[in-house]
C-alpha atoms as a PDB file:
ATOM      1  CA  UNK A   1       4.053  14.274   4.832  1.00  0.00           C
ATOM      2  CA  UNK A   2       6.492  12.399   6.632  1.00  0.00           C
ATOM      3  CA  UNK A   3       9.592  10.459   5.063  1.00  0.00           C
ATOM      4  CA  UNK A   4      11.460   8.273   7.697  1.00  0.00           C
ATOM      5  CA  UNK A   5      14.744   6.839   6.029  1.00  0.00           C
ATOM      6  CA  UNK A   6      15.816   3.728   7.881  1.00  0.00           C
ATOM      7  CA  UNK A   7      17.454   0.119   7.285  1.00  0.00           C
ATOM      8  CA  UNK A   8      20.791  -1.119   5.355  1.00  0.00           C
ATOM      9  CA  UNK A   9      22.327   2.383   3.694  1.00  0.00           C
ATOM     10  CA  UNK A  10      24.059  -0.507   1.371  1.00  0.00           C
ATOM     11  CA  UNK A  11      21.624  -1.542   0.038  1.00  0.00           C
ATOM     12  CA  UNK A  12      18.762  -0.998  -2.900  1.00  0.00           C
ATOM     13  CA  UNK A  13      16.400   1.597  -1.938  1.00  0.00           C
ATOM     14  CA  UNK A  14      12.555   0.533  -1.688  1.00  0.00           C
ATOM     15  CA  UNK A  15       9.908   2.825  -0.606  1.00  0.00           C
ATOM     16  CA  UNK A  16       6.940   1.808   1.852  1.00  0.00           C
ATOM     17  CA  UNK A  17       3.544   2.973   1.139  1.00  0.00           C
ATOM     18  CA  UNK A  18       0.885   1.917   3.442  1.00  0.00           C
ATOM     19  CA  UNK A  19      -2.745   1.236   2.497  1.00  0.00           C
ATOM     20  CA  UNK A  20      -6.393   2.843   3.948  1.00  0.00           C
ATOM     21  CA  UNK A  21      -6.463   4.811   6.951  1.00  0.00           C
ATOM     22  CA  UNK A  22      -2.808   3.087   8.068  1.00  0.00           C
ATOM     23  CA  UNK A  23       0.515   4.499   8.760  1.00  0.00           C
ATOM     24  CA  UNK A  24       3.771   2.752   8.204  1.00  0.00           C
ATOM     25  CA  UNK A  25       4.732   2.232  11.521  1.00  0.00           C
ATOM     26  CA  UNK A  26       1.434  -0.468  11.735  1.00  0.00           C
ATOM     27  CA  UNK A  27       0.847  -1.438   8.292  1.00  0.00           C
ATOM     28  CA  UNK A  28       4.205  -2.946   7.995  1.00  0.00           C
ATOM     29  CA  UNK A  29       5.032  -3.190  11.590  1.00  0.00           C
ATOM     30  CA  UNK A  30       5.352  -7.107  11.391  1.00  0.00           C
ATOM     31  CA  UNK A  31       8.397  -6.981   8.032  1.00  0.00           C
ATOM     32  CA  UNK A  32       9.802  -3.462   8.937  1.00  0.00           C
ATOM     33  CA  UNK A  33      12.784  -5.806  10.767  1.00  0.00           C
ATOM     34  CA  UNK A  34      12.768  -7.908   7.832  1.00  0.00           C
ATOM     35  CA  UNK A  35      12.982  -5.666   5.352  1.00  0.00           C
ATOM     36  CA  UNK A  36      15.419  -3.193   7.293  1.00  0.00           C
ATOM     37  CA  UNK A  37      18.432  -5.949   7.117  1.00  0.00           C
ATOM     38  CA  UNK A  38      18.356  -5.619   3.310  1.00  0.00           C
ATOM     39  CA  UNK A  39      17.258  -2.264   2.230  1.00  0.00           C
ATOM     40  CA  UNK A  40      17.353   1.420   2.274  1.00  0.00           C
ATOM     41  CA  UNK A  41      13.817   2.109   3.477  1.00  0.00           C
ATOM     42  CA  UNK A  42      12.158   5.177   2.762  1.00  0.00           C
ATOM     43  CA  UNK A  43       8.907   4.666   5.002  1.00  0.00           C
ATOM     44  CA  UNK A  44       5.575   7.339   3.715  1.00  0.00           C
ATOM     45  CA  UNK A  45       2.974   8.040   6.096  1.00  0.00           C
ATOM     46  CA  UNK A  46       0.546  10.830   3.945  1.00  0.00           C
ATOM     47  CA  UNK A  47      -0.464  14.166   4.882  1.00  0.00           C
ATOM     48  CA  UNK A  48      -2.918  13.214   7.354  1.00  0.00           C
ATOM     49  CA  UNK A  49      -1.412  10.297   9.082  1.00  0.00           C
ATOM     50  CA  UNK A  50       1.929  11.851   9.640  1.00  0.00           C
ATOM     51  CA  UNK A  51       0.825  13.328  13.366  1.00  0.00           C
ATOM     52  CA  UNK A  52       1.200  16.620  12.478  1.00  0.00           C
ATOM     53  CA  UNK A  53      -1.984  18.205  12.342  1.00  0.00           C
ATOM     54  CA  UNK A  54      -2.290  18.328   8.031  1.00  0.00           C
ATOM     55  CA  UNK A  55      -5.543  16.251   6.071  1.00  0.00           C
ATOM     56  CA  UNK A  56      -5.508  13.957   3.303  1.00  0.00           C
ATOM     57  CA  UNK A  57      -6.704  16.459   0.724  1.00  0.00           C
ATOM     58  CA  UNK A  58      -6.150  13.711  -2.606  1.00  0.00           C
ATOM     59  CA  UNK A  59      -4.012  10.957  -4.264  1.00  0.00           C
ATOM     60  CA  UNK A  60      -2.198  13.246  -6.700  1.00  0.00           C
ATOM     61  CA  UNK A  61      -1.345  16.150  -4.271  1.00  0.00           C
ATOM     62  CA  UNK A  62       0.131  13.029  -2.144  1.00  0.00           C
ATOM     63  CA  UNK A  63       1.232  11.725  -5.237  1.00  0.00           C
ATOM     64  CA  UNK A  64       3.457  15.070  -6.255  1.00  0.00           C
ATOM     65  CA  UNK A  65       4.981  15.535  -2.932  1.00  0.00           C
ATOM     66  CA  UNK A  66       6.159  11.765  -3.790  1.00  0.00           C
ATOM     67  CA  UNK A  67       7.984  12.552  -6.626  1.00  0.00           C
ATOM     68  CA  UNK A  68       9.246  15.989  -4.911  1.00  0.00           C
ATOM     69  CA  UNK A  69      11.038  13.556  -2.741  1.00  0.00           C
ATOM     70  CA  UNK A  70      12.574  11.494  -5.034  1.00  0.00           C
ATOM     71  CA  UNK A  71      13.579  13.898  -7.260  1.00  0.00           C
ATOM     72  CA  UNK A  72      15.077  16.084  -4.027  1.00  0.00           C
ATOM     73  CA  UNK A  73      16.842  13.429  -2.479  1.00  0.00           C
ATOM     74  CA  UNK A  74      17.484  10.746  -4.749  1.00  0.00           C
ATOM     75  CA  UNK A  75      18.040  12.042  -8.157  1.00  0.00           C
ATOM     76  CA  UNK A  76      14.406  10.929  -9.323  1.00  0.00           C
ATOM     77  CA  UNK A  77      14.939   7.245  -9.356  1.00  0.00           C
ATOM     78  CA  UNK A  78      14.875   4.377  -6.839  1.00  0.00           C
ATOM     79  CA  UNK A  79      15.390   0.859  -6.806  1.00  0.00           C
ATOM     80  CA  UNK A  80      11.739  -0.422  -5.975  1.00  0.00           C
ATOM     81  CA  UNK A  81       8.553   0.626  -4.220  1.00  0.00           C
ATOM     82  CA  UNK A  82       5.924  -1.509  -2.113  1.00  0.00           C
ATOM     83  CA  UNK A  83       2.639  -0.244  -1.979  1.00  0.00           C
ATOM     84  CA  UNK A  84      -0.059  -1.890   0.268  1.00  0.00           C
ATOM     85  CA  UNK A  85      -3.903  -2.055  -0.770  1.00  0.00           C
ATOM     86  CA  UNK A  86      -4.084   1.940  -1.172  1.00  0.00           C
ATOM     87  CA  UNK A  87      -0.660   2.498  -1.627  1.00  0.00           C
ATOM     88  CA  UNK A  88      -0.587   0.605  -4.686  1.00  0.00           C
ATOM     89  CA  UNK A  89      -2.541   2.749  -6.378  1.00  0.00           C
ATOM     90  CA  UNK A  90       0.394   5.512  -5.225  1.00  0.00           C
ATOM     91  CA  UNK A  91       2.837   2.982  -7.199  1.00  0.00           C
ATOM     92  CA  UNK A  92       0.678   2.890 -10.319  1.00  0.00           C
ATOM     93  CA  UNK A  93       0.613   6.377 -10.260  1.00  0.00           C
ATOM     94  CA  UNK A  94       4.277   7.021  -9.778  1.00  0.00           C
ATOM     95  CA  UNK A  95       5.220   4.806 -12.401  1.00  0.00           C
ATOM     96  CA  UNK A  96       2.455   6.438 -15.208  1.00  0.00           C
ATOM     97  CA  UNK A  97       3.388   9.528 -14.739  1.00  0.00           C
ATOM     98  CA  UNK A  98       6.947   9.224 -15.391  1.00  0.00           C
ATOM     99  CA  UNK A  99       8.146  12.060 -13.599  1.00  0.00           C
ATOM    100  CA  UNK A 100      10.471  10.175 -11.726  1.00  0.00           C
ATOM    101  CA  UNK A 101      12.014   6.266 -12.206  1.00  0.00           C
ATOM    102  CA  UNK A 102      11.341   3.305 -10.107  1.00  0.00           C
ATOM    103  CA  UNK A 103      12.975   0.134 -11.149  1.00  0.00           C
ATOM    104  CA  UNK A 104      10.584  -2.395  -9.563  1.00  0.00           C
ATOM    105  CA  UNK A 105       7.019  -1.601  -8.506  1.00  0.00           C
ATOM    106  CA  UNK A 106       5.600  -4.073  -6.098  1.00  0.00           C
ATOM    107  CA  UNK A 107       1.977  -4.237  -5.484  1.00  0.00           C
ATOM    108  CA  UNK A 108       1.073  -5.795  -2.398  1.00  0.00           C
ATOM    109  CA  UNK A 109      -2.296  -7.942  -3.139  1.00  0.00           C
ATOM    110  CA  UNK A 110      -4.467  -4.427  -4.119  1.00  0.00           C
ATOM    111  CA  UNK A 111      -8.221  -4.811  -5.473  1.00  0.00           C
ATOM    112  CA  UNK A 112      -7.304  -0.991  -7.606  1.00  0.00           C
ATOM    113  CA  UNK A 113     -10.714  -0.064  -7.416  1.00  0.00           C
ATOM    114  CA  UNK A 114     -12.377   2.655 -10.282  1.00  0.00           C
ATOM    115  CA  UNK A 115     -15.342   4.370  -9.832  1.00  0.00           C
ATOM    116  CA  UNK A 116     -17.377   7.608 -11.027  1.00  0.00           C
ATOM    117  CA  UNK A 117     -18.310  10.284  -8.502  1.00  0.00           C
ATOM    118  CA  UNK A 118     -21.669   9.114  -7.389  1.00  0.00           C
ATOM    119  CA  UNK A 119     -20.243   5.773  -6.790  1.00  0.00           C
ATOM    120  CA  UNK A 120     -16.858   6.891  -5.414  1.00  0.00           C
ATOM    121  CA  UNK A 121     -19.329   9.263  -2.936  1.00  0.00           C
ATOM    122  CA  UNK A 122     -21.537   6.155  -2.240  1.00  0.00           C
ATOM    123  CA  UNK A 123     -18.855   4.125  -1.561  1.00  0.00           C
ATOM    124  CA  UNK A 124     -16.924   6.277   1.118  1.00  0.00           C
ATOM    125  CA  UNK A 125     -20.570   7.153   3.191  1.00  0.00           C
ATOM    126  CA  UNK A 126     -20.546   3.429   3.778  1.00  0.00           C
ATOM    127  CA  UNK A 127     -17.196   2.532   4.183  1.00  0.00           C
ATOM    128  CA  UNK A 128     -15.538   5.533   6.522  1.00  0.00           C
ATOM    129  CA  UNK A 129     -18.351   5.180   9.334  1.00  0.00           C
ATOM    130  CA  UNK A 130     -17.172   1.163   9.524  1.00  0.00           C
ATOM    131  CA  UNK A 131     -13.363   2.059  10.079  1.00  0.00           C
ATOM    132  CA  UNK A 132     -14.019   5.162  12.111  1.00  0.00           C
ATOM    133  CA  UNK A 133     -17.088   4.519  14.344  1.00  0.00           C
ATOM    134  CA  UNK A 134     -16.601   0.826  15.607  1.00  0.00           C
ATOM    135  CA  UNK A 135     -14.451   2.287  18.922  1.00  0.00           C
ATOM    136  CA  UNK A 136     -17.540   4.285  20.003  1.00  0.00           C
ATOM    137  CA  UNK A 137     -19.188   1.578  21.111  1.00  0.00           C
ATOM    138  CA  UNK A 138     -17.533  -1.854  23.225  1.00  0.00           C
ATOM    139  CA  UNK A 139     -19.818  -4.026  21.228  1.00  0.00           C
ATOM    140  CA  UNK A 140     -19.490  -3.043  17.983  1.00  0.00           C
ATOM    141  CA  UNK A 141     -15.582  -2.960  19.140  1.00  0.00           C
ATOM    142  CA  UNK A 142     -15.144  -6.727  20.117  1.00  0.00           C
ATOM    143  CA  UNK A 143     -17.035  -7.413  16.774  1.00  0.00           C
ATOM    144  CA  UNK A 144     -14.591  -5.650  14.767  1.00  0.00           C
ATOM    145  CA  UNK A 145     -11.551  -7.296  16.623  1.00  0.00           C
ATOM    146  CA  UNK A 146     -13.412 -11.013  16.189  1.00  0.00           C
ATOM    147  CA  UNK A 147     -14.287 -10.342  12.346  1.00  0.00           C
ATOM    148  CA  UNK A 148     -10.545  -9.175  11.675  1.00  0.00           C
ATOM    149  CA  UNK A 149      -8.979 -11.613  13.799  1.00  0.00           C
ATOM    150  CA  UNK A 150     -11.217 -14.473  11.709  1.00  0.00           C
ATOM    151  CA  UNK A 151     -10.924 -13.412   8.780  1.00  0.00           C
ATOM    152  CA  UNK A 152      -7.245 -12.604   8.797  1.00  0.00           C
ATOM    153  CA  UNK A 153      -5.968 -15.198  11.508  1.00  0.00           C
ATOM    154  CA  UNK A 154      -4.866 -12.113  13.118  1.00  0.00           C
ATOM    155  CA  UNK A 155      -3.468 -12.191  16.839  1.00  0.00           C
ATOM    156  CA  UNK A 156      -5.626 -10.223  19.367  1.00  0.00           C
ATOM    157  CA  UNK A 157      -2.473  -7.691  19.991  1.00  0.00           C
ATOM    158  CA  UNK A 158      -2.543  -7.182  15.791  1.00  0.00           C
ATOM    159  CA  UNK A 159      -6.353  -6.600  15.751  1.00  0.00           C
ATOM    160  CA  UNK A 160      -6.273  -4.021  18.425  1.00  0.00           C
ATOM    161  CA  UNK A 161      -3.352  -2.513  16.569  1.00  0.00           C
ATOM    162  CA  UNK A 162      -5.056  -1.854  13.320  1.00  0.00           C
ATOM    163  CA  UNK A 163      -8.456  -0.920  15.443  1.00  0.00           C
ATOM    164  CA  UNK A 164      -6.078   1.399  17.269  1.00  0.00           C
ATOM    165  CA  UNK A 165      -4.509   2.865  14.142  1.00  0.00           C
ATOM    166  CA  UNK A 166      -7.988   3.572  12.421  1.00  0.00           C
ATOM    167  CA  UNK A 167      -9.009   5.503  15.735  1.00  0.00           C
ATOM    168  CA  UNK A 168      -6.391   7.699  15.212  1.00  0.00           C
ATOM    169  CA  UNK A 169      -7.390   9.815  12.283  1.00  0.00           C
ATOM    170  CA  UNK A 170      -9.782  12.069  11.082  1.00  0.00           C
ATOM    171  CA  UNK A 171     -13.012  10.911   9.648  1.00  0.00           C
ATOM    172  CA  UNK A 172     -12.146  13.713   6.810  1.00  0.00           C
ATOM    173  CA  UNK A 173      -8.815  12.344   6.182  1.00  0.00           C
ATOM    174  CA  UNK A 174      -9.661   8.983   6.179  1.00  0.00           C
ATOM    175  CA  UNK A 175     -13.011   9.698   3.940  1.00  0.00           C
ATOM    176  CA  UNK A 176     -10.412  12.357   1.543  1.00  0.00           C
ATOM    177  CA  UNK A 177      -8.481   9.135   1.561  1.00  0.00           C
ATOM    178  CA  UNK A 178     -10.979   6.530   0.284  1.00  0.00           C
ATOM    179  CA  UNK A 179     -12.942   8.445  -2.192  1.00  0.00           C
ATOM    180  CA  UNK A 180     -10.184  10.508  -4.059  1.00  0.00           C
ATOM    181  CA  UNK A 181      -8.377   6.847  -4.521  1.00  0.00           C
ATOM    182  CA  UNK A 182     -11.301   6.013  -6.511  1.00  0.00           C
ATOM    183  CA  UNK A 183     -11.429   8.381  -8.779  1.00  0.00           C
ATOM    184  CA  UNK A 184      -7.772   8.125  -9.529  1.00  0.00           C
ATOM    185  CA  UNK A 185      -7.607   6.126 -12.290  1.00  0.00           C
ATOM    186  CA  UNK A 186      -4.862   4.117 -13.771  1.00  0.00           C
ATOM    187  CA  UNK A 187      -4.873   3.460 -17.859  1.00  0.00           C
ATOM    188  CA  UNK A 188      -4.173  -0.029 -19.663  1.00  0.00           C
ATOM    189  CA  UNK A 189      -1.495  -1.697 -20.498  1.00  0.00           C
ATOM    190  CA  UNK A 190       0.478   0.747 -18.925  1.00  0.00           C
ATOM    191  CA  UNK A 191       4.413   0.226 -20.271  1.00  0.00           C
ATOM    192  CA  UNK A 192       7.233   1.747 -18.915  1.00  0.00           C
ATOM    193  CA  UNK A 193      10.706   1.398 -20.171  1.00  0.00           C
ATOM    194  CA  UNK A 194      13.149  -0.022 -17.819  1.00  0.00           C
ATOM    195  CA  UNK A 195      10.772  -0.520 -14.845  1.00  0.00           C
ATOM    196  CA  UNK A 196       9.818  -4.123 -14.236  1.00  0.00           C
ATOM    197  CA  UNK A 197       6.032  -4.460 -12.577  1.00  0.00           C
ATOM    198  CA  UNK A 198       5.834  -7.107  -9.863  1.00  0.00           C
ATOM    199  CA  UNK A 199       2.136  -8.266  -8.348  1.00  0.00           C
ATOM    200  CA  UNK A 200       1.556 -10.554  -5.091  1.00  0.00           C
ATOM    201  CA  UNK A 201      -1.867 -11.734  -5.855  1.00  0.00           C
ATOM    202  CA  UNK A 202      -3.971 -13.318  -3.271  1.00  0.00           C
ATOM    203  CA  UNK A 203      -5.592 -16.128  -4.394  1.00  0.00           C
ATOM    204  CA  UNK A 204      -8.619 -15.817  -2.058  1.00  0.00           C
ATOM    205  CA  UNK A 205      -9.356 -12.555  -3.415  1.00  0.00           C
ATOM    206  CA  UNK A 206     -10.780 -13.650  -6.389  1.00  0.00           C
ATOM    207  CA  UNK A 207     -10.060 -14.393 -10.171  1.00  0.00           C
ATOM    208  CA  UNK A 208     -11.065 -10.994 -11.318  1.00  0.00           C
ATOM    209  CA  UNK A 209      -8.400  -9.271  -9.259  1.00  0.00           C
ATOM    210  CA  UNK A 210      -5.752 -11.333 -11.305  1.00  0.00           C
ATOM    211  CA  UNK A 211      -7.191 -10.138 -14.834  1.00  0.00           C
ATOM    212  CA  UNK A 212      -7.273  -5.977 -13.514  1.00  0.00           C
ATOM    213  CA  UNK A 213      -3.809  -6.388 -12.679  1.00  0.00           C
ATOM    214  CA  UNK A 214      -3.259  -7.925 -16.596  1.00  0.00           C
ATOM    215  CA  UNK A 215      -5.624  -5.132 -17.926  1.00  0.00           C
ATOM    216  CA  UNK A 216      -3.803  -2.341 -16.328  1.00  0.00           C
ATOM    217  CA  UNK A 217      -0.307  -3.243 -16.940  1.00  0.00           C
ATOM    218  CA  UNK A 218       1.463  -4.892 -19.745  1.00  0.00           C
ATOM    219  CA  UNK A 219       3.359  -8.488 -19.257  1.00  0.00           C
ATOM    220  CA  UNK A 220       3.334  -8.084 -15.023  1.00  0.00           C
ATOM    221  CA  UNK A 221       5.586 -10.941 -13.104  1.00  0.00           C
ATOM    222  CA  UNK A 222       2.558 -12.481 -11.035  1.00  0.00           C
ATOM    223  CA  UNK A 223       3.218 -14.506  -7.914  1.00  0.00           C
ATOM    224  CA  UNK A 224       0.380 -16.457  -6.514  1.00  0.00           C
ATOM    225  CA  UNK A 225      -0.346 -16.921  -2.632  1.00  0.00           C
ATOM    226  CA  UNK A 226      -2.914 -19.144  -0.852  1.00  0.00           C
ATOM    227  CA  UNK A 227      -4.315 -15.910   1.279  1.00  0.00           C
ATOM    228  CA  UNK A 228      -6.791 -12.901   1.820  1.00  0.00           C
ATOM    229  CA  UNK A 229      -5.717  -9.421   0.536  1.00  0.00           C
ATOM    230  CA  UNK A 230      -2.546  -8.078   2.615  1.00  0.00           C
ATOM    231  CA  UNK A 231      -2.526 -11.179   5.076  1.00  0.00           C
ATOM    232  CA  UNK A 232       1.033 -11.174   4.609  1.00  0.00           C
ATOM    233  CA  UNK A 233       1.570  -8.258   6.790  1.00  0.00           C
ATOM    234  CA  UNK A 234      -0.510  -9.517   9.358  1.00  0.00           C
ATOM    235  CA  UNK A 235      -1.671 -12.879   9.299  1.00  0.00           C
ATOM    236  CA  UNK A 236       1.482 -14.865  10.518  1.00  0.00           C
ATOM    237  CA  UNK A 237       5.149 -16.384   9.217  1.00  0.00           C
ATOM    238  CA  UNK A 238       3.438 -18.816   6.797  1.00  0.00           C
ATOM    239  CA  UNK A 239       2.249 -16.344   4.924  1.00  0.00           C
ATOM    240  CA  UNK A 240       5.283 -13.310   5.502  1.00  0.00           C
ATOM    241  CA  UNK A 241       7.739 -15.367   4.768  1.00  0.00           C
ATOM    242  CA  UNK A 242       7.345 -16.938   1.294  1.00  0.00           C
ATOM    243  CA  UNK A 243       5.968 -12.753   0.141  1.00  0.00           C
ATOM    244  CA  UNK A 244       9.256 -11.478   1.625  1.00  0.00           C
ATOM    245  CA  UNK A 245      11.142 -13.984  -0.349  1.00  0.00           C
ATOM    246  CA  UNK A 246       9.806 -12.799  -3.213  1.00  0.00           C
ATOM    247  CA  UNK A 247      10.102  -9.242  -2.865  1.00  0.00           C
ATOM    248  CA  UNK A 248      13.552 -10.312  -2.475  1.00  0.00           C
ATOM    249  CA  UNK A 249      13.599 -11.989  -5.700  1.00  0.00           C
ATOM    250  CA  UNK A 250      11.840  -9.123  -7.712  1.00  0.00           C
ATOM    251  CA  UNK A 251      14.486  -5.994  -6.492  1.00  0.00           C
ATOM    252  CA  UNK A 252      17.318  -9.121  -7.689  1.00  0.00           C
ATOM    253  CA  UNK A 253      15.594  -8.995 -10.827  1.00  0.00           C
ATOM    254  CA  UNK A 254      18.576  -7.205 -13.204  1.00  0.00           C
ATOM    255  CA  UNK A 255      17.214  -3.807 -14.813  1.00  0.00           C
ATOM    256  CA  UNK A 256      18.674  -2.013 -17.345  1.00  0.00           C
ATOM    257  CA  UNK A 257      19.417   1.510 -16.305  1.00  0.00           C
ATOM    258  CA  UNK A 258      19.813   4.083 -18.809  1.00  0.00           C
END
């Protein structure tokens, strides 16, 4: 696991948690300068995508050595957490198992997919050979960068920096990764005192993304955005911009500590 600390030692702490088969360093490479002028960033690349030769073995070993760092180095309690796609489903987690204390979790436009096994199983033998195979061939290659760049108004230097970051790691990691997310479950109307629960919901996603995010936790703030899961990170200012403002807005959001 790596934990890189970084960004305004003044200010409220918030935790980075990138999403599938990402590290930090390209997941949020496009707000890291943003968010660095306001916060104390702790910035979580997982046992497998921290260079250092380890695998992604599952969501709640990642999950403990979370808390392990909060409790070691911050008294068990921060001031918010971001999680993108997949690491959303690391803020869920931290904040229903109340072993340690965030004041605002932010979840960054996730779909919080549940499966079974056979599903889960299904799932990941379709889905790993599509972000780990494309670079083996130039054709299926330029498809990938068109369908990403389309679909996510992405730039051609942002394209071939997600294509390069999913190149990176291990099809076991990356397959560890997927599947053990989806059989990590969160419950309903999951309450926790003192910790507010913040959602940017991405409109183009779909309607029944809005109602999981009701069904899993109780009275979430929800803030609505005219874009495609995570295009905020990498889809240009008019869509950062207004989703940085209200991150801003959610860690100003007063929280009674006990």
């Amino acid at each position: 696991m790596q934990f890189d600390e970084m960004g305004n030692k003044e200010g409220k702490t918030l935790m980075l948690l990138p999403g599938t088969a990402c590290d930090y360093q390209t997941n949020f490479g496009n707000v890291l300068d943003s968010l660095k002028e306001k916060y104390h960033l702790i910035c979580v690349n997982y046992d497998g995508f921290d260079g250092k030769g380890t695998v992604f073995r599952d969501m709640i070993t990642v999950t403990e050595k979370i808390e392990k760092y909060i409790k070691d180095n911050f008294d068990g309690r921060i001031d918010g957490a971001i999680g993108s796609s997949l690491g959303s489903s690391f803020v869920g987690q931290l904040i229903q198992r109340e072993n340690i204390h965030i004041d605002h979790g932010i979840f960054g436009s996730p779909d919080l997919d549940q499966s079974g096994k056979l599903s889960a199983w299904l799932q990941s033998k379709l889905v790993v050979p599509l972000l780990t195979n494309f670079n083996k061939n130039e054709k299926k290659k330029a498809k990938t960068r068109e369908k990403l760049k389309t679909f996510f108004e992405m730039s051609d230097e942002m394209a071939d920096r997600f294509m390069g970051c999913f190149s990176r790691f291990s099809p076991e990691t990356i397959r560890n990764e997927y599947y053990s997310d989806l059989l990590t479950w969160l419950k309903d109307d999951i309450h926790v005192e003192n910790t507010r629960v913040h959602f940017i919901y991405a409109r183009k996603m779909g309607e029944k993304y809005l109602q999981r995010y009701k069904k899993y936790f109780r009275d979430p703030e929800i803030r609505e955005f005219d874009m495609q899961h995570e295009q905020w990170l990498f889809g240009g200012q008019q869509y950062s911009v207004p989703v940085l403002k209200a991150i801003d807005e959610f860690m100003e959001t007063t929280v009674e500590r006990k």
